[in-house]
Protein backbone atom coordinates (compact mmCIF):
# COMPACT_ATOMS: atom_id res chain seq x y z
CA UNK A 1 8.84 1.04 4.82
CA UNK A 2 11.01 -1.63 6.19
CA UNK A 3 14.26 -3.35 4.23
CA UNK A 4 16.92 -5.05 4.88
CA UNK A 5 20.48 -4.79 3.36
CA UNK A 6 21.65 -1.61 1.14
CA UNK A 7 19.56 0.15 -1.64
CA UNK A 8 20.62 2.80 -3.66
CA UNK A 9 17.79 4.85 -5.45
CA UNK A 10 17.87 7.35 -8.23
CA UNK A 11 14.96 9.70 -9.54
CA UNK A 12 15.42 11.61 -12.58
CA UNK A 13 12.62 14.03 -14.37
CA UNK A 14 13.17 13.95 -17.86
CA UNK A 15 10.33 16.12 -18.97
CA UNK A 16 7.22 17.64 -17.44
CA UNK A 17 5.19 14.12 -17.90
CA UNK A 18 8.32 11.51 -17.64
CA UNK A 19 10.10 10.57 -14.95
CA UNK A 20 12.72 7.66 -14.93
CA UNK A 21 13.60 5.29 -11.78
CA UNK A 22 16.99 3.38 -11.11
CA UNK A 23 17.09 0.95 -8.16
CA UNK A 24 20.27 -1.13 -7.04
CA UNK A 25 19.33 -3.38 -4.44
CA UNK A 26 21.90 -5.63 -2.41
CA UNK A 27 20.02 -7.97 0.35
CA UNK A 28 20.13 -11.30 1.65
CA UNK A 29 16.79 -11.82 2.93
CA UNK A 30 14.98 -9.73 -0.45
CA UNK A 31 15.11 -9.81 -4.02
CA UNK A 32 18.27 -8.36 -5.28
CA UNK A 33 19.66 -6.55 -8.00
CA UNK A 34 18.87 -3.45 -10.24
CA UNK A 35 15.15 -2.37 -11.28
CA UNK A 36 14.31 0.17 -13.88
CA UNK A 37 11.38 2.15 -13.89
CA UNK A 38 9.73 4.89 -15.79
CA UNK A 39 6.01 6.98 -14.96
CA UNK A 40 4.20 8.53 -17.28
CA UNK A 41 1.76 11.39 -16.20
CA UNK A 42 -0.26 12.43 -18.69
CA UNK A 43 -2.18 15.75 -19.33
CA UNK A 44 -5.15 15.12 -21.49
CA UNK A 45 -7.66 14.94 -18.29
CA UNK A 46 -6.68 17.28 -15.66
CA UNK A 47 -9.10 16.84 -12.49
CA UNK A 48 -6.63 18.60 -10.43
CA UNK A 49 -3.43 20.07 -9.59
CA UNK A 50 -2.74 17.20 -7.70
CA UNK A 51 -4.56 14.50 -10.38
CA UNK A 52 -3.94 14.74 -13.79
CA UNK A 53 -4.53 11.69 -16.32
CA UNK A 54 -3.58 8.95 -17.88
CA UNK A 55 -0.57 7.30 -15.34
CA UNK A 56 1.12 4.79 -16.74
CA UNK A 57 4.33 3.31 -14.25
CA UNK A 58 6.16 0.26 -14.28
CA UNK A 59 9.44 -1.35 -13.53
CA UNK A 60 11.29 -4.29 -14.53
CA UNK A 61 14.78 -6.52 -12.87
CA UNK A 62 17.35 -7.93 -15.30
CA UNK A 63 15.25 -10.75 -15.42
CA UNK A 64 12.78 -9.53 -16.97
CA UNK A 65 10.29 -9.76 -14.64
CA UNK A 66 7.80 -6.85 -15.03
CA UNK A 67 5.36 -4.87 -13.41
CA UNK A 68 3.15 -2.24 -14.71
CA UNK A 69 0.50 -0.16 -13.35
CA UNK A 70 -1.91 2.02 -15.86
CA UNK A 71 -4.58 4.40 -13.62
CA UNK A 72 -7.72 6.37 -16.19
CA UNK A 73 -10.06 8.37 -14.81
CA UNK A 74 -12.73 8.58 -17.60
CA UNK A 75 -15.01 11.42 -15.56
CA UNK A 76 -14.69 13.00 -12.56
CA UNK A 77 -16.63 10.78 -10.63
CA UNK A 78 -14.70 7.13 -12.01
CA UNK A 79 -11.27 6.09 -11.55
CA UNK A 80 -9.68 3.03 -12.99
CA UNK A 81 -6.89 0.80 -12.48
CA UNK A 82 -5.03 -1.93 -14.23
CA UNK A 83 -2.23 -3.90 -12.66
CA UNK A 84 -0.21 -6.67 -14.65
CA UNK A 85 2.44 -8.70 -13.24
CA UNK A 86 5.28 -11.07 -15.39
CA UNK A 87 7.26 -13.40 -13.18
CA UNK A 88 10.03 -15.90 -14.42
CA UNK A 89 8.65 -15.14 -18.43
CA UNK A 90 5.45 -15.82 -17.31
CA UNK A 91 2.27 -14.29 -16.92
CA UNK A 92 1.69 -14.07 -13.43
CA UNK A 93 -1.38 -12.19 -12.73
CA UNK A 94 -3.64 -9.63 -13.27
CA UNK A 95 -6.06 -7.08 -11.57
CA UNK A 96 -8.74 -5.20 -12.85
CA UNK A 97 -10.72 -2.26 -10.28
CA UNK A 98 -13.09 0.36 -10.94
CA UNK A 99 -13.99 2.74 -8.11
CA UNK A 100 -17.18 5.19 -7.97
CA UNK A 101 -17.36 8.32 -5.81
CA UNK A 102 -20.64 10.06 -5.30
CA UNK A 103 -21.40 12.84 -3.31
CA UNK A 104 -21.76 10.61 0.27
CA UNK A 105 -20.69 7.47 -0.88
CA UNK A 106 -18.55 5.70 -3.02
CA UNK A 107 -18.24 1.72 -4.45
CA UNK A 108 -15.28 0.28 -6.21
CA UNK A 109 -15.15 -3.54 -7.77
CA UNK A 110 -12.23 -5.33 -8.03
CA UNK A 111 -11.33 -8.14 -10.31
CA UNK A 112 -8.34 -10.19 -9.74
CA UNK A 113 -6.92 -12.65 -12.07
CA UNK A 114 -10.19 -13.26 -13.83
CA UNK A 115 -10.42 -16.22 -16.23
CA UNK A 116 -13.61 -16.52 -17.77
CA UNK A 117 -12.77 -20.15 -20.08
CA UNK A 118 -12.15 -21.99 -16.66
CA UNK A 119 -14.51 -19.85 -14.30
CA UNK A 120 -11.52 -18.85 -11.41
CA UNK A 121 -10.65 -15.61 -10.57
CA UNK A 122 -11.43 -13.56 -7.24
CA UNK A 123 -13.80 -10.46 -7.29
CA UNK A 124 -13.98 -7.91 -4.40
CA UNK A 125 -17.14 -5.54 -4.58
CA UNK A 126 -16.89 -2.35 -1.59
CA UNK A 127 -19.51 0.06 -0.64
CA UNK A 128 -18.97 3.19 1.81
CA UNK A 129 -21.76 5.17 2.90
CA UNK A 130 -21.64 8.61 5.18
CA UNK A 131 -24.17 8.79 7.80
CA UNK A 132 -22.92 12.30 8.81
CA UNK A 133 -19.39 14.18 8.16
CA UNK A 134 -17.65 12.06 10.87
CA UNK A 135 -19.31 8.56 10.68
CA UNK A 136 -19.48 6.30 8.17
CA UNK A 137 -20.43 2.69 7.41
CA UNK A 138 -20.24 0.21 4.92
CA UNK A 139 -19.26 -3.33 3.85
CA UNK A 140 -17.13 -5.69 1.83
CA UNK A 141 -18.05 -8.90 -0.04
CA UNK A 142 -14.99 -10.96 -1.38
CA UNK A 143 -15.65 -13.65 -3.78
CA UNK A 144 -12.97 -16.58 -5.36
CA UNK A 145 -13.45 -19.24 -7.03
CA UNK A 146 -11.48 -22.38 -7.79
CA UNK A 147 -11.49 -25.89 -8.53
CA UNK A 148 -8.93 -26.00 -5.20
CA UNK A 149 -11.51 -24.90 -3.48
CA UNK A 150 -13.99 -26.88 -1.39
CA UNK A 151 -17.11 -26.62 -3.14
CA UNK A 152 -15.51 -24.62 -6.30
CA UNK A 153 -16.00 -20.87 -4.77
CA UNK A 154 -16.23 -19.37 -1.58
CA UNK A 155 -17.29 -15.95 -0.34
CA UNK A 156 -16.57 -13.56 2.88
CA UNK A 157 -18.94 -10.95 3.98
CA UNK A 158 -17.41 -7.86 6.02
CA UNK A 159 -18.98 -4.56 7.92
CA UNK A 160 -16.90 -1.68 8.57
CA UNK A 161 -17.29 1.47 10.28
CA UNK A 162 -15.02 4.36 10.60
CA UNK A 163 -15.38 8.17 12.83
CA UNK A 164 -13.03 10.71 12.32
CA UNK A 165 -12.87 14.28 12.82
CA UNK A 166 -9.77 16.83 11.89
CA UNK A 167 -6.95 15.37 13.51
CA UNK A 168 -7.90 11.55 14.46
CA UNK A 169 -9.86 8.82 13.03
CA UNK A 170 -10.86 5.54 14.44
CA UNK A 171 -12.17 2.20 12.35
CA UNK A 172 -13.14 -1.13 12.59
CA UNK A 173 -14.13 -4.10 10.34
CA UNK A 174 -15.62 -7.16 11.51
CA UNK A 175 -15.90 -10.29 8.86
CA UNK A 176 -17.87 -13.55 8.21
CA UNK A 177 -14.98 -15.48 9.03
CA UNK A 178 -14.19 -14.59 12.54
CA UNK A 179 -11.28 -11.78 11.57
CA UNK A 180 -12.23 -8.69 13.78
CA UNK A 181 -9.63 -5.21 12.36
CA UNK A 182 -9.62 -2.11 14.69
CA UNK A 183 -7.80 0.67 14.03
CA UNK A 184 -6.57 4.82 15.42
CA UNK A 185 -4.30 7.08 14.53
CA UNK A 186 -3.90 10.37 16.53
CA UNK A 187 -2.08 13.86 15.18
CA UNK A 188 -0.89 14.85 18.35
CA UNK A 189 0.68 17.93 16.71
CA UNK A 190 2.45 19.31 13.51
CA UNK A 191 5.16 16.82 13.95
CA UNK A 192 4.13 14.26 16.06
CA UNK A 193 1.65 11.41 14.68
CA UNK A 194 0.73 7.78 16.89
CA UNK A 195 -1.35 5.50 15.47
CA UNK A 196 -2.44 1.71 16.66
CA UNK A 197 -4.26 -1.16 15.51
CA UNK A 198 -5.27 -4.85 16.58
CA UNK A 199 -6.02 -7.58 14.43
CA UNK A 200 -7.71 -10.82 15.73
CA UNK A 201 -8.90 -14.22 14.59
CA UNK A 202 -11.31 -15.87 16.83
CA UNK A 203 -11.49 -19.10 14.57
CA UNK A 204 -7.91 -18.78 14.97
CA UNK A 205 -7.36 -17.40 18.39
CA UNK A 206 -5.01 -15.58 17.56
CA UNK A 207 -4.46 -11.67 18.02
CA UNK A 208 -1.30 -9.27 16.71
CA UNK A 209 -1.20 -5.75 17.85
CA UNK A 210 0.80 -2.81 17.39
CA UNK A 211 1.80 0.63 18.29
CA UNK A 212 3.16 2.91 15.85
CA UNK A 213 4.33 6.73 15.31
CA UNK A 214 6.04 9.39 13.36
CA UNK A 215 8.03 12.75 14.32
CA UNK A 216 9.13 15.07 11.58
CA UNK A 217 12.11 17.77 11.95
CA UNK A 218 11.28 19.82 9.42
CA UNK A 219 14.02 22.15 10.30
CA UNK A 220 17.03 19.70 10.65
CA UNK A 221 15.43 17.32 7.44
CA UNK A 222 14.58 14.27 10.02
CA UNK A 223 11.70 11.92 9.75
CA UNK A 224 11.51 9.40 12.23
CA UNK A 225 9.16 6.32 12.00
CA UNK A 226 8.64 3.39 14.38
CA UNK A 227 6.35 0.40 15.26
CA UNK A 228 6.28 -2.38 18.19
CA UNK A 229 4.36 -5.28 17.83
CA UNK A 230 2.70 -7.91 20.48
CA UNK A 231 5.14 -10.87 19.35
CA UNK A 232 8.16 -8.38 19.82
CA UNK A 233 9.53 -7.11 16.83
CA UNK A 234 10.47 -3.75 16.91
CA UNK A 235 10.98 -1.74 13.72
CA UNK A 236 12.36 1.71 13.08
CA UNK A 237 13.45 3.96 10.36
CA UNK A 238 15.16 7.38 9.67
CA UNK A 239 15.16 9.78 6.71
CA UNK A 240 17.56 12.89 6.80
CA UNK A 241 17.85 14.96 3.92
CA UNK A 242 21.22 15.88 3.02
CA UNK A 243 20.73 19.15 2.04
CA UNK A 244 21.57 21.02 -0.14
CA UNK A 245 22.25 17.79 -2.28
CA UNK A 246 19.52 16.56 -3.69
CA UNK A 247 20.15 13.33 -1.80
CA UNK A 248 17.99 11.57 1.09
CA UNK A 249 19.73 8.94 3.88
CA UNK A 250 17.43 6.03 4.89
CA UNK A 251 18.36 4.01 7.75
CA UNK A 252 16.22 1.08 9.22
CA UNK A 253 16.73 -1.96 11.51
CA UNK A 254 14.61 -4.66 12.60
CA UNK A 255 14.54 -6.57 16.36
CA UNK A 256 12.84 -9.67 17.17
CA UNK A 257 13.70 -10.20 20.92
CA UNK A 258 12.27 -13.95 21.25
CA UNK A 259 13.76 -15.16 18.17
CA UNK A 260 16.75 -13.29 18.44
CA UNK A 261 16.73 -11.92 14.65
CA UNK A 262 18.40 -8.57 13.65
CA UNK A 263 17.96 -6.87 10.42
CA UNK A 264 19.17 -3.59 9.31
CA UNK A 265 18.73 -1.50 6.09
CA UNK A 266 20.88 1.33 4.87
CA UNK A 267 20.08 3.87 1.79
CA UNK A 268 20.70 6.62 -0.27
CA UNK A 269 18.03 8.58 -2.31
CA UNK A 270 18.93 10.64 -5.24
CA UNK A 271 16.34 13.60 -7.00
């Protein structure tokens, strides 16, 4: 992830289930200042070693602006998700999803902002079916309504397909609205990952594509990540792990070559 100026980050595990964020951010381009956050893991449904629930994160700016993230999963099979957002003392939004996964398939419905006294809100409903272990298809229906809107709601229909096998995987999604997504990402090796996607609007005419990759060094501590886009902008970052301090160095930088913009990110991870 891309940023710009100098961030300073510190973890800190206060138990076995808490774990406590600071964040000191110093940018001219991105929200600044210091965020404080706290997750909460809980252990009274264990699906996994990996999953274990309730979660319950969150972080709020000397402003007081707030947001908070609570994840269930009430059975195996169902996980849910509650976001809520407070901007400027105000209640900013809310979302709302449910996801479903069955033995071939699974469906997930997404509520955002829902306000049932005025009838606006936006609700996404997803279904993905596999035809065989590589291959599978499915689609996307996205529904909003507003009294901005022309006609008080509107709707977008999208099909998607994805094939991938142990070390690739290739997708595409083609929607109602002339917006055509294709997507492939490659491990070329144990440290060497390339991915690529194009994104195009033919009401629009207009297409963005880029080229990314990654190369780990797991023996010298070094991630290295990078992207190049069709209007130009390059983007990089580096991780190195000063070991054996339990501290990680982030650099990044930004180049636009036709607008002749630089940007460059420095930072310093703690736990």
């Amino acid at each position: 992830m891309f940023f710009e100026g100098y961030k300073f980050l510190v973890n800190k595990g206060l138990s076995q289930h808490f774990q406590v964020s600071h964040t000191l951010t110093l940018s001219g381009s991105q929200p600044s200042g210091y965020r404080f956050g706290s997750t909460y893991v809980g252990a009274s449904r264990v699906i996994s070693p990996q999953e274990a629930y309730p979660i319950l994160l969150g972080d709020i700016d000397m402003s007081g602006n707030l947001q908070a993230h609570i994840l269930d999963a009430p059975s195996e099979n169902i996980r849910c998700k509650m976001i809520a957002q407070i901007q400027q003392q105000k209640w900013q939004g809310c979302q709302l999803s449910a996801d479903y996964k069955g033995k071939n398939f699974t469906g997930s419905c997404t509520l955002a902002n829902p306000d049932l006294i005025s009838g606006t809100g936006v609700a996404v409903f997803q279904y993905l079916q596999n035809v065989t272990s590589r291959l599978a298809i499915g689609s996307e229906l996205v529904y909003q309504s507003s009294p901005q809107l022309p006609g008080g709601h509107i709707a977008a229909l999208s099909l998607a397909g994805r094939y991938s096998g142990p070390d690739f995987s290739a997708a595409t999604t083609l929607s109602n609205n002339g917006t055509v997504h294709a997507s492939y990402w490659q491990k070329c090796s144990e440290d060497l990952q390339v991915g690529t996607e194009i994104e195009s609007n033919l009401k629009m005419q207009e297409t963005l594509g880029s080229l990314g990759y990654q190369v780990e060094i797991p023996r010298a501590g070094l991630v290295f990540r990078g992207a190049i886009d069709s209007s130009w902008t390059v983007k990089g970052t580096l991780e190195k792990k000063l070991e054996p301090l339990p501290l990680t160095l982030s650099l990044c930088g930004m180049l636009n070559h036709p607008k002749s913009s630089f940007q460059m990110g420095a930072g310093l991870i703690m736990g």
